[in-house]
PDB file of N, CA and C in Angstrom:
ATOM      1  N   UNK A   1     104.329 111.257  98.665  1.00  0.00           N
ATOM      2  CA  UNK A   1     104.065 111.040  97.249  1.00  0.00           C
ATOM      3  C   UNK A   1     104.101 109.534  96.963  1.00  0.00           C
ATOM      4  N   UNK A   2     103.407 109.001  96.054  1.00  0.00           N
ATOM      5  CA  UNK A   2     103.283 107.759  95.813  1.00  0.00           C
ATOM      6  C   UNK A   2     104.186 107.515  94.841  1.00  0.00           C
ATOM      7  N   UNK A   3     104.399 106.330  94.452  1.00  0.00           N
ATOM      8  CA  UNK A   3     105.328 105.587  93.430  1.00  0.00           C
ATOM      9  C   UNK A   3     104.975 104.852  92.361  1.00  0.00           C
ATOM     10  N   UNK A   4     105.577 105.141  91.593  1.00  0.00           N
ATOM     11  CA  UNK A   4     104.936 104.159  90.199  1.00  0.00           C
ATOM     12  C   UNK A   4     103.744 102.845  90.272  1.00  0.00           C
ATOM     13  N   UNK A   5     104.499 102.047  91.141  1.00  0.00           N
ATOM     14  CA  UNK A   5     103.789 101.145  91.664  1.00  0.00           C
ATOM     15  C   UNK A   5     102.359 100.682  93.443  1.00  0.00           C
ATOM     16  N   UNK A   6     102.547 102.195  93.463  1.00  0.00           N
ATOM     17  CA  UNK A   6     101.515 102.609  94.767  1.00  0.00           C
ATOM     18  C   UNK A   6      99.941 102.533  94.495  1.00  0.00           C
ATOM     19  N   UNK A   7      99.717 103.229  93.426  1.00  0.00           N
ATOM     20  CA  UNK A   7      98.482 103.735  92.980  1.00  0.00           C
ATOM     21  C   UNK A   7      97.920 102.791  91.963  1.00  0.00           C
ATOM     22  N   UNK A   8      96.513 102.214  91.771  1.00  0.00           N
ATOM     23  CA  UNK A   8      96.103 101.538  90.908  1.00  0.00           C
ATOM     24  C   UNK A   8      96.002 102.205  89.844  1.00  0.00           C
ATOM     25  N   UNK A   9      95.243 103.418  90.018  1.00  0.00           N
ATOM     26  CA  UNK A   9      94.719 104.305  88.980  1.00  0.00           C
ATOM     27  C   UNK A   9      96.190 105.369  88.269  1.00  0.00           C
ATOM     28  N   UNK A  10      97.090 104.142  87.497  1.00  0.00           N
ATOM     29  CA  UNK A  10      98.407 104.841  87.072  1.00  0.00           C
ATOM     30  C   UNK A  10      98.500 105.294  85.706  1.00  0.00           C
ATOM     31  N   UNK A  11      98.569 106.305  85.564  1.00  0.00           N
ATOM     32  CA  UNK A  11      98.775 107.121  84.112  1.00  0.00           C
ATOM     33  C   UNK A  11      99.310 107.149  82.760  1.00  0.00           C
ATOM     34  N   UNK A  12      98.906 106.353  81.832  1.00  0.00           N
ATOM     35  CA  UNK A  12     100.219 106.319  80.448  1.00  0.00           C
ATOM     36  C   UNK A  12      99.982 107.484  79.917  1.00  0.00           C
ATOM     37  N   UNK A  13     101.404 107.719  79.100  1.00  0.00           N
ATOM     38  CA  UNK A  13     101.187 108.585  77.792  1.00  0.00           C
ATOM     39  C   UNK A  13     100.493 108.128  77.003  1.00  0.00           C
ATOM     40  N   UNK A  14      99.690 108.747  76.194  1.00  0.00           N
ATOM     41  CA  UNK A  14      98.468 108.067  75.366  1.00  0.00           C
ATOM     42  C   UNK A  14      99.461 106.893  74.137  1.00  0.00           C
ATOM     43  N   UNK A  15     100.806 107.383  74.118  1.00  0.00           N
ATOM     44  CA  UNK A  15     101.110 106.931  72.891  1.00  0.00           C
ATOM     45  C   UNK A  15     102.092 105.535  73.875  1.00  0.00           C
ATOM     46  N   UNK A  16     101.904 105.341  75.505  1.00  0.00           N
ATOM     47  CA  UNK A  16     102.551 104.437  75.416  1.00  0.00           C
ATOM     48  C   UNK A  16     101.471 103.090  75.957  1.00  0.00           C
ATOM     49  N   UNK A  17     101.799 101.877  75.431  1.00  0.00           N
ATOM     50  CA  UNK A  17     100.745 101.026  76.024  1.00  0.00           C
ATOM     51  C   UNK A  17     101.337 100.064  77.273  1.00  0.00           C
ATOM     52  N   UNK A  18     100.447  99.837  78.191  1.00  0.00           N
ATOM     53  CA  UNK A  18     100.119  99.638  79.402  1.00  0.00           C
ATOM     54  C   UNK A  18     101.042  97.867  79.492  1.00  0.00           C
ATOM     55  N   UNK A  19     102.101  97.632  80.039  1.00  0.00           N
ATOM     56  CA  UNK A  19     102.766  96.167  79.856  1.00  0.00           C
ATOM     57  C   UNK A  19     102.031  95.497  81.113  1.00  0.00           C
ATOM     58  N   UNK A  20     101.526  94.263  80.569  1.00  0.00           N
ATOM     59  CA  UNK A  20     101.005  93.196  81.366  1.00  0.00           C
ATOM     60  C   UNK A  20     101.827  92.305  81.739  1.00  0.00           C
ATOM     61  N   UNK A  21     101.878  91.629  82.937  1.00  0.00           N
ATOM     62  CA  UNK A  21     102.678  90.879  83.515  1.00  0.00           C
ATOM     63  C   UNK A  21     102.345  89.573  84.337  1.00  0.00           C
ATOM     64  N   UNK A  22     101.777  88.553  83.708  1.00  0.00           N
ATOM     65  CA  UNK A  22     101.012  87.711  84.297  1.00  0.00           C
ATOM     66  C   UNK A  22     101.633  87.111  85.317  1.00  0.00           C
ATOM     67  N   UNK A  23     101.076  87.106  86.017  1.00  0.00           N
ATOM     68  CA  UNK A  23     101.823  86.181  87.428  1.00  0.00           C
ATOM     69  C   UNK A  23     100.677  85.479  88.440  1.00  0.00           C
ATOM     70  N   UNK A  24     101.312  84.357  88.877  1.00  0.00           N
ATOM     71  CA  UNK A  24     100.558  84.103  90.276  1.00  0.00           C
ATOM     72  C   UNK A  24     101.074  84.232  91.147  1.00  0.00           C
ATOM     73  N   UNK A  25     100.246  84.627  92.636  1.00  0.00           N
ATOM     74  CA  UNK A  25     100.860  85.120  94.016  1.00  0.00           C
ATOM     75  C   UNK A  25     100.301  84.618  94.929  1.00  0.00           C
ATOM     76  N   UNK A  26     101.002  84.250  96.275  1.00  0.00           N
ATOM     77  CA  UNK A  26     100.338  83.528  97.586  1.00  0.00           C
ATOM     78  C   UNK A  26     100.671  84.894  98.112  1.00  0.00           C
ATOM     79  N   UNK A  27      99.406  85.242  98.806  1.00  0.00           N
ATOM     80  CA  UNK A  27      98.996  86.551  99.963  1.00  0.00           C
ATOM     81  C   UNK A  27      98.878  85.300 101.657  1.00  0.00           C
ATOM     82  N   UNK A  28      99.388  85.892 102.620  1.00  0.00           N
ATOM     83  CA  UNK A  28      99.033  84.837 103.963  1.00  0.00           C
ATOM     84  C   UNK A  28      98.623  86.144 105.038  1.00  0.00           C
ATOM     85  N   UNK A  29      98.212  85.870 106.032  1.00  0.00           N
ATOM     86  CA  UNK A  29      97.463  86.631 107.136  1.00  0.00           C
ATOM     87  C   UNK A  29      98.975  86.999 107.781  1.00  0.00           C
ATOM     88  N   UNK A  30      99.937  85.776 107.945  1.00  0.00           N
ATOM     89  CA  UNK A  30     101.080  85.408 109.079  1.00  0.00           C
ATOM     90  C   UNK A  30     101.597  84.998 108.558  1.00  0.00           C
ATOM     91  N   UNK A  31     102.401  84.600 109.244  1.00  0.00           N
ATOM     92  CA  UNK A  31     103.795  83.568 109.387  1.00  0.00           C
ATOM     93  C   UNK A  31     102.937  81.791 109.606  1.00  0.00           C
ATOM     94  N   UNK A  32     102.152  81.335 108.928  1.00  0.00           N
ATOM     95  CA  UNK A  32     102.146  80.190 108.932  1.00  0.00           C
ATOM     96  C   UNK A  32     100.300  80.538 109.311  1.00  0.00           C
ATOM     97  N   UNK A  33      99.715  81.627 108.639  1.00  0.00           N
ATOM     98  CA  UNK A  33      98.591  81.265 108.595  1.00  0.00           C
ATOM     99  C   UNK A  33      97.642  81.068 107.357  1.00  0.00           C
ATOM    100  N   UNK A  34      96.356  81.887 107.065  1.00  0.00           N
ATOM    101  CA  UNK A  34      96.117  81.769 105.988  1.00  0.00           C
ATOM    102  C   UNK A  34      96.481  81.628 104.756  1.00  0.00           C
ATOM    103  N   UNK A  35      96.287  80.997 103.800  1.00  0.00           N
ATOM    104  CA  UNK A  35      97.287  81.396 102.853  1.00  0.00           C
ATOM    105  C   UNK A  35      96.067  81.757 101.409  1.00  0.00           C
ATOM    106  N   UNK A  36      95.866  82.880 100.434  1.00  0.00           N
ATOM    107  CA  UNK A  36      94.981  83.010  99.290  1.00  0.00           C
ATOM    108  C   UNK A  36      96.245  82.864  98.262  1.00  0.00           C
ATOM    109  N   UNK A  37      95.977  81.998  97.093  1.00  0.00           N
ATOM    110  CA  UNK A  37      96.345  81.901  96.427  1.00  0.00           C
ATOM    111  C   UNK A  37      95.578  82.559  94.820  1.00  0.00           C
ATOM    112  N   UNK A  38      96.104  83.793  94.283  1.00  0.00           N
ATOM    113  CA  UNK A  38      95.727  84.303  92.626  1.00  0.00           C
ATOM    114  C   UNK A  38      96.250  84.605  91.860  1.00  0.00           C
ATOM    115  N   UNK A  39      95.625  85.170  90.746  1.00  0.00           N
ATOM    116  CA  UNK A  39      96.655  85.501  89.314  1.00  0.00           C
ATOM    117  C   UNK A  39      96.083  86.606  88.956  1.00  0.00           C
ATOM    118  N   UNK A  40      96.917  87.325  88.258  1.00  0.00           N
ATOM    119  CA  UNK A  40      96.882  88.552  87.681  1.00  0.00           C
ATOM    120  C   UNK A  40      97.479  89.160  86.953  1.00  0.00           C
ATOM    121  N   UNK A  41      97.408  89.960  86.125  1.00  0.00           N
ATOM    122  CA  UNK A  41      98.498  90.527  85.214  1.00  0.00           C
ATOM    123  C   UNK A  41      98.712  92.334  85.823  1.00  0.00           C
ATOM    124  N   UNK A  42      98.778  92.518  87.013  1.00  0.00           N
ATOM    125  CA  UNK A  42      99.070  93.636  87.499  1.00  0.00           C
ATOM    126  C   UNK A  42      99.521  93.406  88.959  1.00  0.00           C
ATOM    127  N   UNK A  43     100.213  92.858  89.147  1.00  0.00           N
ATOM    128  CA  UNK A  43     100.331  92.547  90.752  1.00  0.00           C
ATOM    129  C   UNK A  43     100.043  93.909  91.395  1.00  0.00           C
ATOM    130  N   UNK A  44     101.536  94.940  91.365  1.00  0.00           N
ATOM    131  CA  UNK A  44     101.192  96.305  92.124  1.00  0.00           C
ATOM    132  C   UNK A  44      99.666  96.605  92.515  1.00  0.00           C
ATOM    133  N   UNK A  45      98.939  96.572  91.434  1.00  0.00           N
ATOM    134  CA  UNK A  45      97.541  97.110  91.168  1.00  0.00           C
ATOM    135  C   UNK A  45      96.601  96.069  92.573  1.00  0.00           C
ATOM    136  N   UNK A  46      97.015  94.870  92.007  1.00  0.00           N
ATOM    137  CA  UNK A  46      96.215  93.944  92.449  1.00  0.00           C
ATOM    138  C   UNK A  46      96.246  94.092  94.230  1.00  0.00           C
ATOM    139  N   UNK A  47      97.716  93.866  94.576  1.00  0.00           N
ATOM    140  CA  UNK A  47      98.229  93.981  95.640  1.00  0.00           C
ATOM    141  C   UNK A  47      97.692  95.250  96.637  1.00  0.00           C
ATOM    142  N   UNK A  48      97.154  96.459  95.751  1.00  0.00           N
ATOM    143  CA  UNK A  48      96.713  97.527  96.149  1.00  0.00           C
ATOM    144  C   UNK A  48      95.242  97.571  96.269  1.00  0.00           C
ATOM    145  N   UNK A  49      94.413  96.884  95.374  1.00  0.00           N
ATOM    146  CA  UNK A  49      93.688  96.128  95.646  1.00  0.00           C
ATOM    147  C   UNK A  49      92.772  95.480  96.923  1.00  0.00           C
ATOM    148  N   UNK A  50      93.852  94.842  97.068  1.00  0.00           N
ATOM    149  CA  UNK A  50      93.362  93.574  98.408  1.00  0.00           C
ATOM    150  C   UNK A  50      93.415  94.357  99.747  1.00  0.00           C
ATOM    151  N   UNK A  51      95.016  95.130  99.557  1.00  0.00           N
ATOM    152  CA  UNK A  51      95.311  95.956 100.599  1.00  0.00           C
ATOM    153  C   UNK A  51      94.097  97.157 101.246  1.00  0.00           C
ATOM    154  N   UNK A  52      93.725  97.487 100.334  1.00  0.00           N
ATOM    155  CA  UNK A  52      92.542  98.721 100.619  1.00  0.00           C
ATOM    156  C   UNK A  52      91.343  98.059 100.523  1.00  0.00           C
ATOM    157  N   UNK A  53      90.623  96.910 100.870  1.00  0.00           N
ATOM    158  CA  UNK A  53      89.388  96.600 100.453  1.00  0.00           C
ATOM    159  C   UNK A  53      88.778  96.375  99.366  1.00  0.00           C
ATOM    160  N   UNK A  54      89.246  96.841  98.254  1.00  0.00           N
ATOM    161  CA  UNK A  54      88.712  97.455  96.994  1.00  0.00           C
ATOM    162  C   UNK A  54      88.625  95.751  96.117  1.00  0.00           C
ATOM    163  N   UNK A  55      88.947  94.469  97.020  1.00  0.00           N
ATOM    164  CA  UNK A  55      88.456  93.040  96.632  1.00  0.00           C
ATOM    165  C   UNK A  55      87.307  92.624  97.354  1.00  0.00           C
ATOM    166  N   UNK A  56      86.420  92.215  97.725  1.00  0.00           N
ATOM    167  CA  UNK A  56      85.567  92.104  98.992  1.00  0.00           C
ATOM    168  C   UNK A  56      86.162  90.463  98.357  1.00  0.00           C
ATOM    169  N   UNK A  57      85.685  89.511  99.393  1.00  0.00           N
ATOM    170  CA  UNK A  57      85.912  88.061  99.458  1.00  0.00           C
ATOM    171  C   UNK A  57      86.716  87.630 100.357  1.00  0.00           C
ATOM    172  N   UNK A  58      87.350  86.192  99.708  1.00  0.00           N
ATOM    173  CA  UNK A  58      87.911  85.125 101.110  1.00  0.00           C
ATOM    174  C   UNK A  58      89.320  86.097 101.827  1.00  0.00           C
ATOM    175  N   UNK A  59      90.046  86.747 100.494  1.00  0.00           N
ATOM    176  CA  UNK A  59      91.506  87.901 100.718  1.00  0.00           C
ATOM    177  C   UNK A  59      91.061  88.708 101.915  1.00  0.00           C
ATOM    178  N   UNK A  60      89.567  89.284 101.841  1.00  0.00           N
ATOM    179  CA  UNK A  60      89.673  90.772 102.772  1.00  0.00           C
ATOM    180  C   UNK A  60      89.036  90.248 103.900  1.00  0.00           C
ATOM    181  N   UNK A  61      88.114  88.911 104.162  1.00  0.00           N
ATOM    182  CA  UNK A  61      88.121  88.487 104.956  1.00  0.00           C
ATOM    183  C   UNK A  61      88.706  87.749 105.842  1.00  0.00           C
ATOM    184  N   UNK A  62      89.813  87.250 105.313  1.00  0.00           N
ATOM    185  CA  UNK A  62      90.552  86.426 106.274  1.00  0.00           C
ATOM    186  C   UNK A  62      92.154  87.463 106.477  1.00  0.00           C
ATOM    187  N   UNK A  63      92.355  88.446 105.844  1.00  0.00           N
ATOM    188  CA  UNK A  63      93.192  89.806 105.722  1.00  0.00           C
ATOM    189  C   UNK A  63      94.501  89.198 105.596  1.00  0.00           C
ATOM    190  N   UNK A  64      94.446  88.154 104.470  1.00  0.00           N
ATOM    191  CA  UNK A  64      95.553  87.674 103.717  1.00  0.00           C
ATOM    192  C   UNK A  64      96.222  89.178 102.675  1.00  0.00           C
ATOM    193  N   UNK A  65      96.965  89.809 103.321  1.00  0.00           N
ATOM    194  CA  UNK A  65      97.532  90.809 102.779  1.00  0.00           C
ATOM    195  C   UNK A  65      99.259  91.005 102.831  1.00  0.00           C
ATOM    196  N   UNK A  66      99.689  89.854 103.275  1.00  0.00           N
ATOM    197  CA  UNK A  66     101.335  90.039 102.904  1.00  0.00           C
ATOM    198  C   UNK A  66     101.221  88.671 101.556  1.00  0.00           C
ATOM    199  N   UNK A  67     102.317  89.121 100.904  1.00  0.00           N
ATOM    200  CA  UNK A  67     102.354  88.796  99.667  1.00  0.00           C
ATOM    201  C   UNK A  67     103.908  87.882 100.251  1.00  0.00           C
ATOM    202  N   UNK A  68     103.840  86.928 100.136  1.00  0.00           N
ATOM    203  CA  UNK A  68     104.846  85.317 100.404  1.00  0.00           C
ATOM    204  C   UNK A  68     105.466  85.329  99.300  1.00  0.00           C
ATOM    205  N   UNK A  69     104.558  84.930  97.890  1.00  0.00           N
ATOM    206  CA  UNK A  69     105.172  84.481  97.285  1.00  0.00           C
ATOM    207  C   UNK A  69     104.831  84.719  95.849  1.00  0.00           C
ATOM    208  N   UNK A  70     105.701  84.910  94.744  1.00  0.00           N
ATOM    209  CA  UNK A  70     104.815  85.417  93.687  1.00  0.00           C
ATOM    210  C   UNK A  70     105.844  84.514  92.214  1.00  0.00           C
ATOM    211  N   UNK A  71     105.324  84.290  91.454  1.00  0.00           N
ATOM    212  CA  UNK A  71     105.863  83.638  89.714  1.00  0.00           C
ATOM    213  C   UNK A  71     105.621  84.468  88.699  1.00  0.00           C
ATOM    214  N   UNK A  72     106.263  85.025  88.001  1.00  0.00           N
ATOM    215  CA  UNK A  72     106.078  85.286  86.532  1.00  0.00           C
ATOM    216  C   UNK A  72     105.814  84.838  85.333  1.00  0.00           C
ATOM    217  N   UNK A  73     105.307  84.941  84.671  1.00  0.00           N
ATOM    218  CA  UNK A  73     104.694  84.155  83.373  1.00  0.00           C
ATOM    219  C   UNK A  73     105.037  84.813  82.241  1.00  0.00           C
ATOM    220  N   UNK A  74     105.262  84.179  80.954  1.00  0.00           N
ATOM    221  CA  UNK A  74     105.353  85.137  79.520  1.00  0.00           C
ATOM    222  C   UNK A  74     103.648  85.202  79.469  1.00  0.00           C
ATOM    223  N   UNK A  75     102.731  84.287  79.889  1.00  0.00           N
ATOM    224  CA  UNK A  75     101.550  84.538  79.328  1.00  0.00           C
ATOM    225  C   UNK A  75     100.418  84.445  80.694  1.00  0.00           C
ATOM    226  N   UNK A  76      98.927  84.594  80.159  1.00  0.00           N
ATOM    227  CA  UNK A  76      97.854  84.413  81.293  1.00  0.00           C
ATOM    228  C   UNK A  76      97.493  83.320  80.895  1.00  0.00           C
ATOM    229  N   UNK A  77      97.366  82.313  79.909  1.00  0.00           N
ATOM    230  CA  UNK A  77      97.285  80.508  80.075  1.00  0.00           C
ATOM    231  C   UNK A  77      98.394  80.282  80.783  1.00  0.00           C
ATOM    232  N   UNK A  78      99.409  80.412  81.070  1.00  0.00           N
ATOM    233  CA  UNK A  78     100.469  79.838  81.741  1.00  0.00           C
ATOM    234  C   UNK A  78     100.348  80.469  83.518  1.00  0.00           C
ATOM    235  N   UNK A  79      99.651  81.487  83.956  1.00  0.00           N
ATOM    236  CA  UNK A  79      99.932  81.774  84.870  1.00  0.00           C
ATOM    237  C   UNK A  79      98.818  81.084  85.459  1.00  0.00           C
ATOM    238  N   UNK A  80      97.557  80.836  85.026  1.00  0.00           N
ATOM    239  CA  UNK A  80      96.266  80.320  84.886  1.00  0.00           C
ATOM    240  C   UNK A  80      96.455  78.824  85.751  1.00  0.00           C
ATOM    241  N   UNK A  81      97.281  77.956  84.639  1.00  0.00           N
ATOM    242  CA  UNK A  81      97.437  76.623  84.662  1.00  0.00           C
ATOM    243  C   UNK A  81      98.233  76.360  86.126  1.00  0.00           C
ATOM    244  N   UNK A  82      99.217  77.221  86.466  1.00  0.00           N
ATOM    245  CA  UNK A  82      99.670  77.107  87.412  1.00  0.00           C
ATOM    246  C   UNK A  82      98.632  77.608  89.138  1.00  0.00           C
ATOM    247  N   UNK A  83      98.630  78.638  89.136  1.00  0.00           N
ATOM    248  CA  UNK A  83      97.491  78.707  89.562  1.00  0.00           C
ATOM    249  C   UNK A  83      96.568  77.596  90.209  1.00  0.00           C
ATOM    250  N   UNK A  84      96.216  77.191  89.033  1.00  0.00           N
ATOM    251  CA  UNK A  84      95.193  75.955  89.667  1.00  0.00           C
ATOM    252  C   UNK A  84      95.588  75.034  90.054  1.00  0.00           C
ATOM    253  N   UNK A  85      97.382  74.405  89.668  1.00  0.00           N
ATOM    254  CA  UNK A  85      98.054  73.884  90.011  1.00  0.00           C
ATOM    255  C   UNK A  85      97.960  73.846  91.794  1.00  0.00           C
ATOM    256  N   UNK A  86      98.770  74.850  91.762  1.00  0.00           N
ATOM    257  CA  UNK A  86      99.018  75.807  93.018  1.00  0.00           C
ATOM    258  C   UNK A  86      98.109  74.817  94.265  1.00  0.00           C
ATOM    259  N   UNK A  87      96.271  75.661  93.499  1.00  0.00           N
ATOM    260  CA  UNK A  87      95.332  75.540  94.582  1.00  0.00           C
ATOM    261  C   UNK A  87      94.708  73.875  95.150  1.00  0.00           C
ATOM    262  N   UNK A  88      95.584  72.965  94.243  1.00  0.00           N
ATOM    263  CA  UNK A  88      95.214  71.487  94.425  1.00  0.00           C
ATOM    264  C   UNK A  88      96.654  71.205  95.172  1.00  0.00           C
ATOM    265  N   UNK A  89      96.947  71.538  95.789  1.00  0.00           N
ATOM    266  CA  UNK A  89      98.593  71.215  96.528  1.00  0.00           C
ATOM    267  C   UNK A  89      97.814  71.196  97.917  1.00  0.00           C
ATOM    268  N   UNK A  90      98.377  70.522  98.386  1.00  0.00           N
ATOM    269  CA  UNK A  90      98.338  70.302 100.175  1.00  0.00           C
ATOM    270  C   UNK A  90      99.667  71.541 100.483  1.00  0.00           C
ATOM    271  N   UNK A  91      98.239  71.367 101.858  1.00  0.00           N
ATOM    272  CA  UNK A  91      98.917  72.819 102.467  1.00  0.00           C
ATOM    273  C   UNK A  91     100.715  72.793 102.958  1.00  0.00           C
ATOM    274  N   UNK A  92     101.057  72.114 103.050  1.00  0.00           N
ATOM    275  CA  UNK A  92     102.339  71.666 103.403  1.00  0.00           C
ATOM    276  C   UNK A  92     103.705  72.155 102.144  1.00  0.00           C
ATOM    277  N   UNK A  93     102.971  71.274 101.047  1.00  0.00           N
ATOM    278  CA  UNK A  93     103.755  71.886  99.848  1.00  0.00           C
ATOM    279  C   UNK A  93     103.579  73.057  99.468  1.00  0.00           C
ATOM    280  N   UNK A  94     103.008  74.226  99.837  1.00  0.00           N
ATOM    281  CA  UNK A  94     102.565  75.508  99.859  1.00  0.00           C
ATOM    282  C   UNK A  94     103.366  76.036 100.324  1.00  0.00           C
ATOM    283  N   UNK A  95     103.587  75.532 101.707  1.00  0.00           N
ATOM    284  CA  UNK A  95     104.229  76.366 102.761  1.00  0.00           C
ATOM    285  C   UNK A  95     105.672  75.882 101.963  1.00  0.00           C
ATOM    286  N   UNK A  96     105.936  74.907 101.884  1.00  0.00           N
ATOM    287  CA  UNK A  96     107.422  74.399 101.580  1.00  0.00           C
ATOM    288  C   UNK A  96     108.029  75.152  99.831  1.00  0.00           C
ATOM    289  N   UNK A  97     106.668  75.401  99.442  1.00  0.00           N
ATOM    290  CA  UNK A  97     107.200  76.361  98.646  1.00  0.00           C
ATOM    291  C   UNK A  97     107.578  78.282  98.885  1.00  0.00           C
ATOM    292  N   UNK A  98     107.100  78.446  99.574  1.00  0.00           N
ATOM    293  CA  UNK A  98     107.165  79.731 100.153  1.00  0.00           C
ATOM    294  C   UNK A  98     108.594  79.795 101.213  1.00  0.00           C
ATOM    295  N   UNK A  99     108.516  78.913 101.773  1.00  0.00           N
ATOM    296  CA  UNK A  99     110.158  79.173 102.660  1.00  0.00           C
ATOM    297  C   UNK A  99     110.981  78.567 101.657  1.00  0.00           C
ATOM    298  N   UNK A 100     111.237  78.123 100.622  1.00  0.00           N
ATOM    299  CA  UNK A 100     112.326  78.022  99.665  1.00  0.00           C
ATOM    300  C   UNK A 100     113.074  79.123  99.150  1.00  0.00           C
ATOM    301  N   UNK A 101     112.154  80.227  99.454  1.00  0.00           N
ATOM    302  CA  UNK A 101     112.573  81.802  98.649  1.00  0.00           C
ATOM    303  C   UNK A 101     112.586  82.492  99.631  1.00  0.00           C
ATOM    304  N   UNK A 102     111.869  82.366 100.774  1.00  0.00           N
ATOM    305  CA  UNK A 102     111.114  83.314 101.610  1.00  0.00           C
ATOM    306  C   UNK A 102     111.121  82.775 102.726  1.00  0.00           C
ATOM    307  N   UNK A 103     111.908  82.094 103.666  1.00  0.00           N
ATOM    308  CA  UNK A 103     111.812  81.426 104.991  1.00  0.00           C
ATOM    309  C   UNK A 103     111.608  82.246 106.201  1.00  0.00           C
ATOM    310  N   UNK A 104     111.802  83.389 106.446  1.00  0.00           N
ATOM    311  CA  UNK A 104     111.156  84.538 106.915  1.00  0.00           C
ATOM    312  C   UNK A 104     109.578  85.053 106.947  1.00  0.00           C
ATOM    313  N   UNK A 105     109.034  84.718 105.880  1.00  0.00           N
ATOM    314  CA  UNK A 105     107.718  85.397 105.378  1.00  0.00           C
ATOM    315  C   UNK A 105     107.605  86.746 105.375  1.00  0.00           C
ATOM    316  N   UNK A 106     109.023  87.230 105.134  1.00  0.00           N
ATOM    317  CA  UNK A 106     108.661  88.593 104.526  1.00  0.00           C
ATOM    318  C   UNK A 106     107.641  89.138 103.922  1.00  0.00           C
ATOM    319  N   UNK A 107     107.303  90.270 103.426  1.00  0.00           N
ATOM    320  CA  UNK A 107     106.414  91.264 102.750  1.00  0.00           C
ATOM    321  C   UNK A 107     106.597  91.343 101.435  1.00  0.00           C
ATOM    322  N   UNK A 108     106.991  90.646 100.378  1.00  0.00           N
ATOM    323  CA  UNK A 108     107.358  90.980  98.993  1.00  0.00           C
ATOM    324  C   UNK A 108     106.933  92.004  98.475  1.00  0.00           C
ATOM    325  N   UNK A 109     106.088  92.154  98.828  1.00  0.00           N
ATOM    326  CA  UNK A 109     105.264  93.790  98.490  1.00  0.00           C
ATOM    327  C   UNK A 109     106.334  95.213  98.349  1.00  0.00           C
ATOM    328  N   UNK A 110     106.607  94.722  99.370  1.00  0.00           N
ATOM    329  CA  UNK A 110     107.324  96.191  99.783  1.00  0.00           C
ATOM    330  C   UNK A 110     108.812  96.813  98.557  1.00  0.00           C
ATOM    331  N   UNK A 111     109.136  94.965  98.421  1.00  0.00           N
ATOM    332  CA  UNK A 111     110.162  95.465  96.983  1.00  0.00           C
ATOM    333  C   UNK A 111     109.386  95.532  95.759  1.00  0.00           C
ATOM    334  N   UNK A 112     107.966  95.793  95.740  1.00  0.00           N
ATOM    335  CA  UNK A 112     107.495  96.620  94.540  1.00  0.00           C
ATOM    336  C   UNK A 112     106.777  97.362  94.513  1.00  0.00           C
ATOM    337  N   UNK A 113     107.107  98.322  95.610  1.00  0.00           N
ATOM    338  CA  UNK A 113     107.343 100.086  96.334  1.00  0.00           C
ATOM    339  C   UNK A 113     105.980  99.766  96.814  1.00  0.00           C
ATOM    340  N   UNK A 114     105.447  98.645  97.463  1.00  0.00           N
ATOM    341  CA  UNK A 114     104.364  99.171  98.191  1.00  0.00           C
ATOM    342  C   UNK A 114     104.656  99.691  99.527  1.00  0.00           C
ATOM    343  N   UNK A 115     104.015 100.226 100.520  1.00  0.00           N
ATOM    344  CA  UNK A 115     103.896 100.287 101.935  1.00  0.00           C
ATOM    345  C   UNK A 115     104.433  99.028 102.986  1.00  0.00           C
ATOM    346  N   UNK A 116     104.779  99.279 103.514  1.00  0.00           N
ATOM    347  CA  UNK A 116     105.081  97.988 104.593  1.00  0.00           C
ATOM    348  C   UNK A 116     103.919  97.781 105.622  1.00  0.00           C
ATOM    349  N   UNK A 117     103.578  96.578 105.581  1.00  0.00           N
ATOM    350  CA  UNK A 117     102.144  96.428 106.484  1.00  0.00           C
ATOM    351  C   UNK A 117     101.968  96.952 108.033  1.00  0.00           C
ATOM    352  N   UNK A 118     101.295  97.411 108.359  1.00  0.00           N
ATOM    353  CA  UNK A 118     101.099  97.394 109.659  1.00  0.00           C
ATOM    354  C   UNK A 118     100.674  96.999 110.716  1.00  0.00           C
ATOM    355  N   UNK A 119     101.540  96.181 111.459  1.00  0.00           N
ATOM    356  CA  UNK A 119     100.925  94.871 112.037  1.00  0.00           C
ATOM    357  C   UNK A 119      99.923  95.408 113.341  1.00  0.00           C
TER     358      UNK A 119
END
């Protein structure tokens, strides 16, 4: 059975509305390889997304599908700005941001009930 956060296609009560959660996220191939940097206001969704194909582009081609590193936002101008921030950084400060939280390169995914990848 899947989990709240498994399935894109997830169900409200008509009377409840759908909470957005803007964030940006670094997806990497490895441990020190690719790295896609995006934003979204559904990570789970998004994350499920990339994972199944259901993005075609640079993510499913280069199979940047573990999730490094991710920010929260009150808004989508703020997750936006960063973001682009983000994508003008040398690759170095990327990485040095990702092992600050994450020196492992864990799966972040997985603590928001996705699947654990299969290497």
């Amino acid at each position: 059975m899947l989990n709240f956060f498994q399935h894109p296609s997830r169900h409200y009560a008509p009377n409840m509305r759908e909470e957005k959660q803007p964030c940006v996220y670094i997806l990497a191939s490895k441990r020190y390889g690719t790295l896609y940097i995006g934003v979204t206001s559904d990570l789970p969704k998004r994350l499920y997304q990339h994972r199944n194909g259901l993005t075609p582009g640079f993510a499913s081609r280069y199979k940047t599908y573990r999730l490094v590193h991710y920010e929260l936002f009150g808004d989508m101008e703020g997750a936006i700005a960063r973001e682009k921030q983000l994508k003008n950084w040398h690759r170095q400060w990327k990485i040095n941001l990702i092992e600050e939280k994450n020196p492992h390169w864990a799966d972040l995914a997985v603590g928001l009930g996705l699947e654990p990848l299969k290497d």
